[in-house]
PDB file of N, CA and C in Angstrom:
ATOM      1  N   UNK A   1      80.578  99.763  81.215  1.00  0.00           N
ATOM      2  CA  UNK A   1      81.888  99.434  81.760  1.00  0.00           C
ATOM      3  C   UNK A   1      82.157  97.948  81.521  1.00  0.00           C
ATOM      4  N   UNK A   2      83.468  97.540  80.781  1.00  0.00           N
ATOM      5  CA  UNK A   2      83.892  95.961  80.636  1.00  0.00           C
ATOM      6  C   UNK A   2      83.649  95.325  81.973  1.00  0.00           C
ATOM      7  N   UNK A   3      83.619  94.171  82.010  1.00  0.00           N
ATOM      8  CA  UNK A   3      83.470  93.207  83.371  1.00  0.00           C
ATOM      9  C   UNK A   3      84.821  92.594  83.744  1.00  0.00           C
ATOM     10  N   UNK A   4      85.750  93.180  82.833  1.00  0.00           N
ATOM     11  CA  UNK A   4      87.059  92.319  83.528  1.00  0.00           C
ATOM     12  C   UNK A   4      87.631  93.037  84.907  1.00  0.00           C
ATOM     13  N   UNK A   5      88.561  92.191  85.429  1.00  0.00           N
ATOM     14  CA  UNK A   5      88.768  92.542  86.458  1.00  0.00           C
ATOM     15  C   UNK A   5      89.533  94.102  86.623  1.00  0.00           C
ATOM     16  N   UNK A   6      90.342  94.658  88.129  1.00  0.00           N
ATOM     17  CA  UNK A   6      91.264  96.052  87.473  1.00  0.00           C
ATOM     18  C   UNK A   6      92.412  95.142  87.787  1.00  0.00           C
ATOM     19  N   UNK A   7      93.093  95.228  87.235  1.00  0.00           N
ATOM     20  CA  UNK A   7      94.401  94.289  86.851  1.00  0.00           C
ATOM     21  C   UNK A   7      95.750  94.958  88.147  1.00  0.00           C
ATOM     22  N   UNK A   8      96.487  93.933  88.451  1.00  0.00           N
ATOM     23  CA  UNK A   8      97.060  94.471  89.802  1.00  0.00           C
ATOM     24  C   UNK A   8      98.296  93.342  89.776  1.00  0.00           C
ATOM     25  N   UNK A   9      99.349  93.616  90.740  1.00  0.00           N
ATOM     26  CA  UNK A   9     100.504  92.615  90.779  1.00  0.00           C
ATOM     27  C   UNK A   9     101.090  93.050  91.849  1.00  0.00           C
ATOM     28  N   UNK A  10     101.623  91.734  92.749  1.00  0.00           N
ATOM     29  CA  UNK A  10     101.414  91.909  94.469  1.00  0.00           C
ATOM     30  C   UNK A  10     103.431  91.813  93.861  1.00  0.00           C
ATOM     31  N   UNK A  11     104.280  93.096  94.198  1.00  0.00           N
ATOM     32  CA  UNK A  11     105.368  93.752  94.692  1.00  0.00           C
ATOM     33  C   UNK A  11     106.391  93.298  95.668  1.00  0.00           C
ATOM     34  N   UNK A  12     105.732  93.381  96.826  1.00  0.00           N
ATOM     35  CA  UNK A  12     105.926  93.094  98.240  1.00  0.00           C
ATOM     36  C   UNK A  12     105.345  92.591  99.138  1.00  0.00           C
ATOM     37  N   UNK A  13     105.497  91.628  99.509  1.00  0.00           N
ATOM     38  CA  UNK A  13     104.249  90.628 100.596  1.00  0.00           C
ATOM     39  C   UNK A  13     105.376  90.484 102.199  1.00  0.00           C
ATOM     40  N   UNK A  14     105.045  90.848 103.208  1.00  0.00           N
ATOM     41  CA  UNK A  14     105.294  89.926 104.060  1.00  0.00           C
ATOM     42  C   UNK A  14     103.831  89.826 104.960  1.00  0.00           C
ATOM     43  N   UNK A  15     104.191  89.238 106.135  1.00  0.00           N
ATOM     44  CA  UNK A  15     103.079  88.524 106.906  1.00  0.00           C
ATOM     45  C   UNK A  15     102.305  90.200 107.819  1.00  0.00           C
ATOM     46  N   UNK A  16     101.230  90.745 107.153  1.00  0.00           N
ATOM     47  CA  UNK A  16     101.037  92.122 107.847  1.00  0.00           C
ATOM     48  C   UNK A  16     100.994  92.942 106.837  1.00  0.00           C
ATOM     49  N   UNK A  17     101.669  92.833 105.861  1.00  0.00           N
ATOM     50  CA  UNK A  17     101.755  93.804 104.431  1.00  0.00           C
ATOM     51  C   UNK A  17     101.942  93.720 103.048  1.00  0.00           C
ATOM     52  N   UNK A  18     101.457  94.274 102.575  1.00  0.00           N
ATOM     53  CA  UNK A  18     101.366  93.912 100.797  1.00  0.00           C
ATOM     54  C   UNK A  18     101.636  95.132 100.118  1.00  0.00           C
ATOM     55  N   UNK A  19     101.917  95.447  99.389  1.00  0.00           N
ATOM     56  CA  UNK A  19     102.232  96.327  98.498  1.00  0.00           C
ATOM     57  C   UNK A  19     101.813  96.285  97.007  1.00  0.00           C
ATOM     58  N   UNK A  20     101.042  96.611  96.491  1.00  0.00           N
ATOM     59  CA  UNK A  20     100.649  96.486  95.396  1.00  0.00           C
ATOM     60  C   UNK A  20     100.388  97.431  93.929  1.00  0.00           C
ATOM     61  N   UNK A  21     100.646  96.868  92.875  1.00  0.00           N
ATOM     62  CA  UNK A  21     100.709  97.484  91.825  1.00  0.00           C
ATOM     63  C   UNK A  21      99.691  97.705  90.589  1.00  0.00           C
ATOM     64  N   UNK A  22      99.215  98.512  91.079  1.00  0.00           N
ATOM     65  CA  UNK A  22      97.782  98.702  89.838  1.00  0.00           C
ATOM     66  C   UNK A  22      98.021  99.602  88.974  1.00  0.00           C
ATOM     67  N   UNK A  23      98.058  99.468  87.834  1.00  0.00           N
ATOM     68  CA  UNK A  23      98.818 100.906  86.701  1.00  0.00           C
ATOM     69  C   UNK A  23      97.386 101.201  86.215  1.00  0.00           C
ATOM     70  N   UNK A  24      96.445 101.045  86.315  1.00  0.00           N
ATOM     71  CA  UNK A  24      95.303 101.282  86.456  1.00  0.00           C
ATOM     72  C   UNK A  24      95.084 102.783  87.076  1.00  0.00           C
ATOM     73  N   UNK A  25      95.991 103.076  88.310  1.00  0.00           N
ATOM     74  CA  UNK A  25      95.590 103.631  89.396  1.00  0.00           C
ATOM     75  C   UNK A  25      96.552 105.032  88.900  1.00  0.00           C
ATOM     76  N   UNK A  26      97.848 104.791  88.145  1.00  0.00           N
ATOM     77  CA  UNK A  26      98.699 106.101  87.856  1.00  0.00           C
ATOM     78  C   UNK A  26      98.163 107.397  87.096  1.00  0.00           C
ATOM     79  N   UNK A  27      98.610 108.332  87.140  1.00  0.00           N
ATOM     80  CA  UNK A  27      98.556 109.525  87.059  1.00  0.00           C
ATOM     81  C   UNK A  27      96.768 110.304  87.598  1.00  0.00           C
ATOM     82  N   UNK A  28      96.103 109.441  88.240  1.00  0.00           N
ATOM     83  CA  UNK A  28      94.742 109.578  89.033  1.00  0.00           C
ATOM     84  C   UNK A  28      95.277 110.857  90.242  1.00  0.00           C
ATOM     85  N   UNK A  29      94.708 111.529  90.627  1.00  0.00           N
ATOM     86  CA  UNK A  29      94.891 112.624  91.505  1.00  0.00           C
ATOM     87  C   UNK A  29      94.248 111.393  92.860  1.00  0.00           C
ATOM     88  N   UNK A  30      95.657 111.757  93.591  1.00  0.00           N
ATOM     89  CA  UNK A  30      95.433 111.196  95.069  1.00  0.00           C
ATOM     90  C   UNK A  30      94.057 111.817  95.902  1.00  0.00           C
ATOM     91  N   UNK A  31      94.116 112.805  95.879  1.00  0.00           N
ATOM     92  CA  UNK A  31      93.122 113.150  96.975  1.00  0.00           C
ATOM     93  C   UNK A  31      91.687 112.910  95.905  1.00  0.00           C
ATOM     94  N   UNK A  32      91.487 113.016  95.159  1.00  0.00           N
ATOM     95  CA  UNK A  32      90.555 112.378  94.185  1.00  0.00           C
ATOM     96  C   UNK A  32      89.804 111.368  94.619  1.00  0.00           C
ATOM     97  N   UNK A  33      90.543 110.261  93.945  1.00  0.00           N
ATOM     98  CA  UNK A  33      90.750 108.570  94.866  1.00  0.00           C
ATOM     99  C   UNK A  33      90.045 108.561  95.786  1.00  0.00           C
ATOM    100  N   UNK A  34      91.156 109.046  97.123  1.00  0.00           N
ATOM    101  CA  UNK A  34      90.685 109.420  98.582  1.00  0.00           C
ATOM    102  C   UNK A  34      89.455 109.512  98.426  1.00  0.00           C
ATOM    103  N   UNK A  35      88.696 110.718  97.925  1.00  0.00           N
ATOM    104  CA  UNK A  35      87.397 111.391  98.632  1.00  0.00           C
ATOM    105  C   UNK A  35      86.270 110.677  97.936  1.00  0.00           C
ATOM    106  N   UNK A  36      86.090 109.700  96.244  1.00  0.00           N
ATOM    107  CA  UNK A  36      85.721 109.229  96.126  1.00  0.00           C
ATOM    108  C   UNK A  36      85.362 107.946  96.650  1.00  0.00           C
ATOM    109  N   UNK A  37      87.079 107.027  97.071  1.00  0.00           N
ATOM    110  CA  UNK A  37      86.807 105.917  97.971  1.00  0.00           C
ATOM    111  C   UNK A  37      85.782 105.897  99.118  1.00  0.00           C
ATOM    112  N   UNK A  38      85.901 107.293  99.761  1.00  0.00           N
ATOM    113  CA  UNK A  38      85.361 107.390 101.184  1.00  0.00           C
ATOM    114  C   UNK A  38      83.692 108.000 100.840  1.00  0.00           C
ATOM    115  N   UNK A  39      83.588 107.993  99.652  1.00  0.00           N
ATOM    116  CA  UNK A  39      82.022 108.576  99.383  1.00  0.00           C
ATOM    117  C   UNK A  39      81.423 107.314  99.217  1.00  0.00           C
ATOM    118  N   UNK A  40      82.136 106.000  98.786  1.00  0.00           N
ATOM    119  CA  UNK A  40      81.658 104.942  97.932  1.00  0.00           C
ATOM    120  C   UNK A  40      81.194 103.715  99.416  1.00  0.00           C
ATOM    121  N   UNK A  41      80.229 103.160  99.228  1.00  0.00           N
ATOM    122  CA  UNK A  41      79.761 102.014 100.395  1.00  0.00           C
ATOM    123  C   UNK A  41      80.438 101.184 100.129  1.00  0.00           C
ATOM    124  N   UNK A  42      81.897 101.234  99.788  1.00  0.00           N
ATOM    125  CA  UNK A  42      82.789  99.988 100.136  1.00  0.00           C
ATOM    126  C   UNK A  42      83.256  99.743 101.551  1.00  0.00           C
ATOM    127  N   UNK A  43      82.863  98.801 101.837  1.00  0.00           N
ATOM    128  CA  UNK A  43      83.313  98.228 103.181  1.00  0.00           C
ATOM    129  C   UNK A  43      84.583  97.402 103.326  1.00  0.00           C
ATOM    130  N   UNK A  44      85.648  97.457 104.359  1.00  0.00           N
ATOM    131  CA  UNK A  44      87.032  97.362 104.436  1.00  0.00           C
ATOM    132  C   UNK A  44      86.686  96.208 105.767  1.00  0.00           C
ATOM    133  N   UNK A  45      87.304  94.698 105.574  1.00  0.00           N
ATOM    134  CA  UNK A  45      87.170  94.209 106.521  1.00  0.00           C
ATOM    135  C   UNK A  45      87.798  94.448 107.586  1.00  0.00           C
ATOM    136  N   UNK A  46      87.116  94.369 108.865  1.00  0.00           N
ATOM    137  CA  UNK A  46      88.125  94.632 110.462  1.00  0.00           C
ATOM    138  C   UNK A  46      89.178  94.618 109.968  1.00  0.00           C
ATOM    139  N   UNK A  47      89.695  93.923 109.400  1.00  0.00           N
ATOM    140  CA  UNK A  47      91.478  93.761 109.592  1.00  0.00           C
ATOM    141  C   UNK A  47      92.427  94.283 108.830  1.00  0.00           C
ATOM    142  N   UNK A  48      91.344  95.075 108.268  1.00  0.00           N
ATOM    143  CA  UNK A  48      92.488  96.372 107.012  1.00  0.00           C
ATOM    144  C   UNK A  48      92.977  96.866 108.213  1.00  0.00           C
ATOM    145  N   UNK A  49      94.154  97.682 108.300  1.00  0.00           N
ATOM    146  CA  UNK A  49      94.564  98.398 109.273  1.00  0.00           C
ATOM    147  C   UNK A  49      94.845  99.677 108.519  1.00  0.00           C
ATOM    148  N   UNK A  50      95.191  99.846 107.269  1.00  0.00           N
ATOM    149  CA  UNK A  50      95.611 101.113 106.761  1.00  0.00           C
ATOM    150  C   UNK A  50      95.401 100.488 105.162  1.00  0.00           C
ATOM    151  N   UNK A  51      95.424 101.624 104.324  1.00  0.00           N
ATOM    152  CA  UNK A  51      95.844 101.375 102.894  1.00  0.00           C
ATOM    153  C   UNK A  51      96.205 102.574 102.131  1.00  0.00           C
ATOM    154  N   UNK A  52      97.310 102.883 101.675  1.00  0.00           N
ATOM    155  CA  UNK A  52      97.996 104.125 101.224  1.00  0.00           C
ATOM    156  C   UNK A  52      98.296 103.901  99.363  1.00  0.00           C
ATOM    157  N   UNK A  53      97.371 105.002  98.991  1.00  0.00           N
ATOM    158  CA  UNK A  53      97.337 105.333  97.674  1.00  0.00           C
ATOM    159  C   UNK A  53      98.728 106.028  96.830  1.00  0.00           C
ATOM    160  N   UNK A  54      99.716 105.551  96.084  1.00  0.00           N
ATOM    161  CA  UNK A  54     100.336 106.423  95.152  1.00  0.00           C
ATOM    162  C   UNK A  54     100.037 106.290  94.012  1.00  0.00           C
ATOM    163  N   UNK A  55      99.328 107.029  93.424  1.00  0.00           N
ATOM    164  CA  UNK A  55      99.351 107.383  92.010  1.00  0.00           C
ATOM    165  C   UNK A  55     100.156 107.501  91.084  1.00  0.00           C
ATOM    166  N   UNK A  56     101.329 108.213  91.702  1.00  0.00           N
ATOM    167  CA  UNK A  56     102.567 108.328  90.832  1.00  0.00           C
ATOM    168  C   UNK A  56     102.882 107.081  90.091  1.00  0.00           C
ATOM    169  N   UNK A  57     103.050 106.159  91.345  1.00  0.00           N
ATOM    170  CA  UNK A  57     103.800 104.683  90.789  1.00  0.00           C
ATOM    171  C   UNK A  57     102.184 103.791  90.909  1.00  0.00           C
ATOM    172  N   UNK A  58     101.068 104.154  90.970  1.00  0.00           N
ATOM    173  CA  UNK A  58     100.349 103.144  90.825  1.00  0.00           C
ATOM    174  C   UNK A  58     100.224 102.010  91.606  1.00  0.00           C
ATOM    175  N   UNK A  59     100.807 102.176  92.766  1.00  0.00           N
ATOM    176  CA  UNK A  59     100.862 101.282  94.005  1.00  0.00           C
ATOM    177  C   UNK A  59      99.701 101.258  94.893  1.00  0.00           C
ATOM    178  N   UNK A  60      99.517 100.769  95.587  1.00  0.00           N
ATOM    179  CA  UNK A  60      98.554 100.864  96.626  1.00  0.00           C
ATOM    180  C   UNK A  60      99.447  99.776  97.851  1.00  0.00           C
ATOM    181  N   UNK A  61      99.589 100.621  98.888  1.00  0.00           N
ATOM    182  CA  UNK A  61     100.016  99.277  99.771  1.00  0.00           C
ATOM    183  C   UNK A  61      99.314  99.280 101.233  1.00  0.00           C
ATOM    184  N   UNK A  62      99.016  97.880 101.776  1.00  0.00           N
ATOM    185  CA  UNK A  62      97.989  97.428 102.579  1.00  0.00           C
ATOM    186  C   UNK A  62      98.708  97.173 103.895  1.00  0.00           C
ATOM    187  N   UNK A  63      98.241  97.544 105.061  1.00  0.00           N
ATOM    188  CA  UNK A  63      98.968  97.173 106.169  1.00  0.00           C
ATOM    189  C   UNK A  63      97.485  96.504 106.743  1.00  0.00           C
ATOM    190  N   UNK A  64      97.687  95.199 107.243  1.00  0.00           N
ATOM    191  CA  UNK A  64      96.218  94.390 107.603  1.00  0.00           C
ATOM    192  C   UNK A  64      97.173  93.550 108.590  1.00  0.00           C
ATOM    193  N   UNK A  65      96.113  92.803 109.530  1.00  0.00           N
ATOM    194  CA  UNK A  65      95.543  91.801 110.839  1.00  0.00           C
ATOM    195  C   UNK A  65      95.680  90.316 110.027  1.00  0.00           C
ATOM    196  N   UNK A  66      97.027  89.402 109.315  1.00  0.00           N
ATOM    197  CA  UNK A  66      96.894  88.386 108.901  1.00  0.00           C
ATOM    198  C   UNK A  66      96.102  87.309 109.605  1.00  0.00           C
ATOM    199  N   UNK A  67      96.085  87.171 110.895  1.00  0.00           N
ATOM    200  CA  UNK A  67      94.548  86.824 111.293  1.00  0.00           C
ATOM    201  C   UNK A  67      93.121  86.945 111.261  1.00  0.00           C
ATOM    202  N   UNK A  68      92.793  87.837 110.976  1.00  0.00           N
ATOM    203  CA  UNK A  68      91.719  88.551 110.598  1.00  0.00           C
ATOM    204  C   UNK A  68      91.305  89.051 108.594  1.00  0.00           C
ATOM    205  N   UNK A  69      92.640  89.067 108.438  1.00  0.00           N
ATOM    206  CA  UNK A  69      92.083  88.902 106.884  1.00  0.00           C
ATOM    207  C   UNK A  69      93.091  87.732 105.716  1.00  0.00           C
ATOM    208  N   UNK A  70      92.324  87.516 105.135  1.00  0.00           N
ATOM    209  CA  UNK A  70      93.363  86.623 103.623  1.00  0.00           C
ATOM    210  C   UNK A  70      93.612  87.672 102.830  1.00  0.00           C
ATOM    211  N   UNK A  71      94.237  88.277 102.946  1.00  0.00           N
ATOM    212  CA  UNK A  71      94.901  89.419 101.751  1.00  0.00           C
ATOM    213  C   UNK A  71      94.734  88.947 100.900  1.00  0.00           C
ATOM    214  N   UNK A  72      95.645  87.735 100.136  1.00  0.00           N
ATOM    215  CA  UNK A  72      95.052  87.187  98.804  1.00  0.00           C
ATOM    216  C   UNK A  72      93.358  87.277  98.378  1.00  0.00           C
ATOM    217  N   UNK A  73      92.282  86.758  99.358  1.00  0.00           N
ATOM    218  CA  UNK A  73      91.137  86.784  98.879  1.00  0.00           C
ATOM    219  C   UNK A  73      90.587  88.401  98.556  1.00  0.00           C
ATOM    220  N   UNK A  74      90.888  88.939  99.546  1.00  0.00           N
ATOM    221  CA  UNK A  74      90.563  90.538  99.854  1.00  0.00           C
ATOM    222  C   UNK A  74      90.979  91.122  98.483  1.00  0.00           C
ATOM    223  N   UNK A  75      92.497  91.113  98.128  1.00  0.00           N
ATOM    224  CA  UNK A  75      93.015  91.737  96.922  1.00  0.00           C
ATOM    225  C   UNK A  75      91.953  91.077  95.694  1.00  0.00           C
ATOM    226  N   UNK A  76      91.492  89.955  95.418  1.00  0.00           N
ATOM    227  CA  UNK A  76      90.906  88.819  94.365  1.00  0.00           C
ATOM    228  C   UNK A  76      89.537  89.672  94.178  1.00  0.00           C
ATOM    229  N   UNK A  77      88.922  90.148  95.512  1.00  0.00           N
ATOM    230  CA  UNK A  77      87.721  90.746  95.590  1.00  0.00           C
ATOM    231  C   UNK A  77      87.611  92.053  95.203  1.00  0.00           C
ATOM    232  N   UNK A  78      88.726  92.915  95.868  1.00  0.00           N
ATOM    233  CA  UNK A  78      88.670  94.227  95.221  1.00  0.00           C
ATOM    234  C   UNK A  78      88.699  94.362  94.139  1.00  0.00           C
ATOM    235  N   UNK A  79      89.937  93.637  93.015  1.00  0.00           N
ATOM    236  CA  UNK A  79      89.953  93.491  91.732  1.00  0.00           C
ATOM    237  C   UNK A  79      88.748  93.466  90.722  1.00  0.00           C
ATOM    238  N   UNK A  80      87.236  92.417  91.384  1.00  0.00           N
ATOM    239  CA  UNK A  80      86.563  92.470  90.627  1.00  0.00           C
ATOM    240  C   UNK A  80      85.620  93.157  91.223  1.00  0.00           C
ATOM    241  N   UNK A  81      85.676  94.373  92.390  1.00  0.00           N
ATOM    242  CA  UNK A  81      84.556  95.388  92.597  1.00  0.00           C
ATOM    243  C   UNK A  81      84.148  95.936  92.160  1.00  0.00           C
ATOM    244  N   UNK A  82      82.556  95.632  91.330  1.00  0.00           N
ATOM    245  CA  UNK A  82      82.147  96.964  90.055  1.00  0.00           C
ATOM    246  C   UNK A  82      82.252  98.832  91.063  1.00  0.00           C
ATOM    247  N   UNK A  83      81.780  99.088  91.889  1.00  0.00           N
ATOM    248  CA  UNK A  83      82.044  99.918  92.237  1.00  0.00           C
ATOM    249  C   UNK A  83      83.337 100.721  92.443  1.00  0.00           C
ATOM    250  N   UNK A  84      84.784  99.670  92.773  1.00  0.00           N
ATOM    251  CA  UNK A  84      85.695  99.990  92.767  1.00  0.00           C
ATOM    252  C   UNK A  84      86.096 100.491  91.855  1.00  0.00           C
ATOM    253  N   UNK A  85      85.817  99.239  90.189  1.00  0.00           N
ATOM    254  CA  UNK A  85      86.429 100.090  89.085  1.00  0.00           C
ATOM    255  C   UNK A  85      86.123 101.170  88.843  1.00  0.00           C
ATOM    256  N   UNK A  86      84.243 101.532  89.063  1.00  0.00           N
ATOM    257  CA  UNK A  86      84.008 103.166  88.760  1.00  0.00           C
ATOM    258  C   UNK A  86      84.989 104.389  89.274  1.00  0.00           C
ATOM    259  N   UNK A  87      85.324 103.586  90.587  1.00  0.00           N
ATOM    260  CA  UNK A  87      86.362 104.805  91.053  1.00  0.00           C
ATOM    261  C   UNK A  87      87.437 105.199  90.704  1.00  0.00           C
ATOM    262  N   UNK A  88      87.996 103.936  90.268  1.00  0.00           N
ATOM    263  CA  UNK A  88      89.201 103.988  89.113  1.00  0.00           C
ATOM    264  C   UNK A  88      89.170 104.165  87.734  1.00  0.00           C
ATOM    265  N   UNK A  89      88.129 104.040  87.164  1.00  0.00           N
ATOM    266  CA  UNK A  89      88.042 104.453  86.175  1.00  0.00           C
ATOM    267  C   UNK A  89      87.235 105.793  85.698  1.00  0.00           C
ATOM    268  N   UNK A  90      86.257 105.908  86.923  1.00  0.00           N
ATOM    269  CA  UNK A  90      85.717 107.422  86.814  1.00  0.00           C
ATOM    270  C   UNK A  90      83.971 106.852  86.120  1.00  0.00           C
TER     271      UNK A  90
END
């Protein structure tokens, strides 16, 4: 697997939510994703509050605790999660 990052572009930001765009992530079967994410020892800091997968459009959007997390760093980190990409890339 390449070492670059999974490539992504932040949509919608306010203070609590992000919305994000990974074309990485399109035409992937949602519940797929899902059941792999939740098989994988990725750990979600306290302050994720939610994160909702569309495939269709390749979005992913984050509802988080801006006290509790830097979204910017969080998003920077997921990007280069070797485990993550396996999931996205299979």
């Amino acid at each position: 697997m390449e070492n670059s990052e999974i490539p992504y572009k932040i949509i919608l930001y306010s203070k609590g939510y992000v919305k994000v765009q990974m074309p990485s992530l399109k035409g992937l079967s949602r519940v797929g994703l899902l059941k792999r994410f939740k098989r994988s020892s990725l750990l979600l800091p306290s302050g994720i509050k939610d994160i909702n997968l569309d495939p269709v459009k390749g979005n992913v959007i984050i509802t988080y605790d801006p006290d509790k997390v830097d979204i910017l760093d969080f998003l920077e980190g997921m990007s280069s999660n070797a485990e993550l990409k396996e999931i996205v890339h299979g």
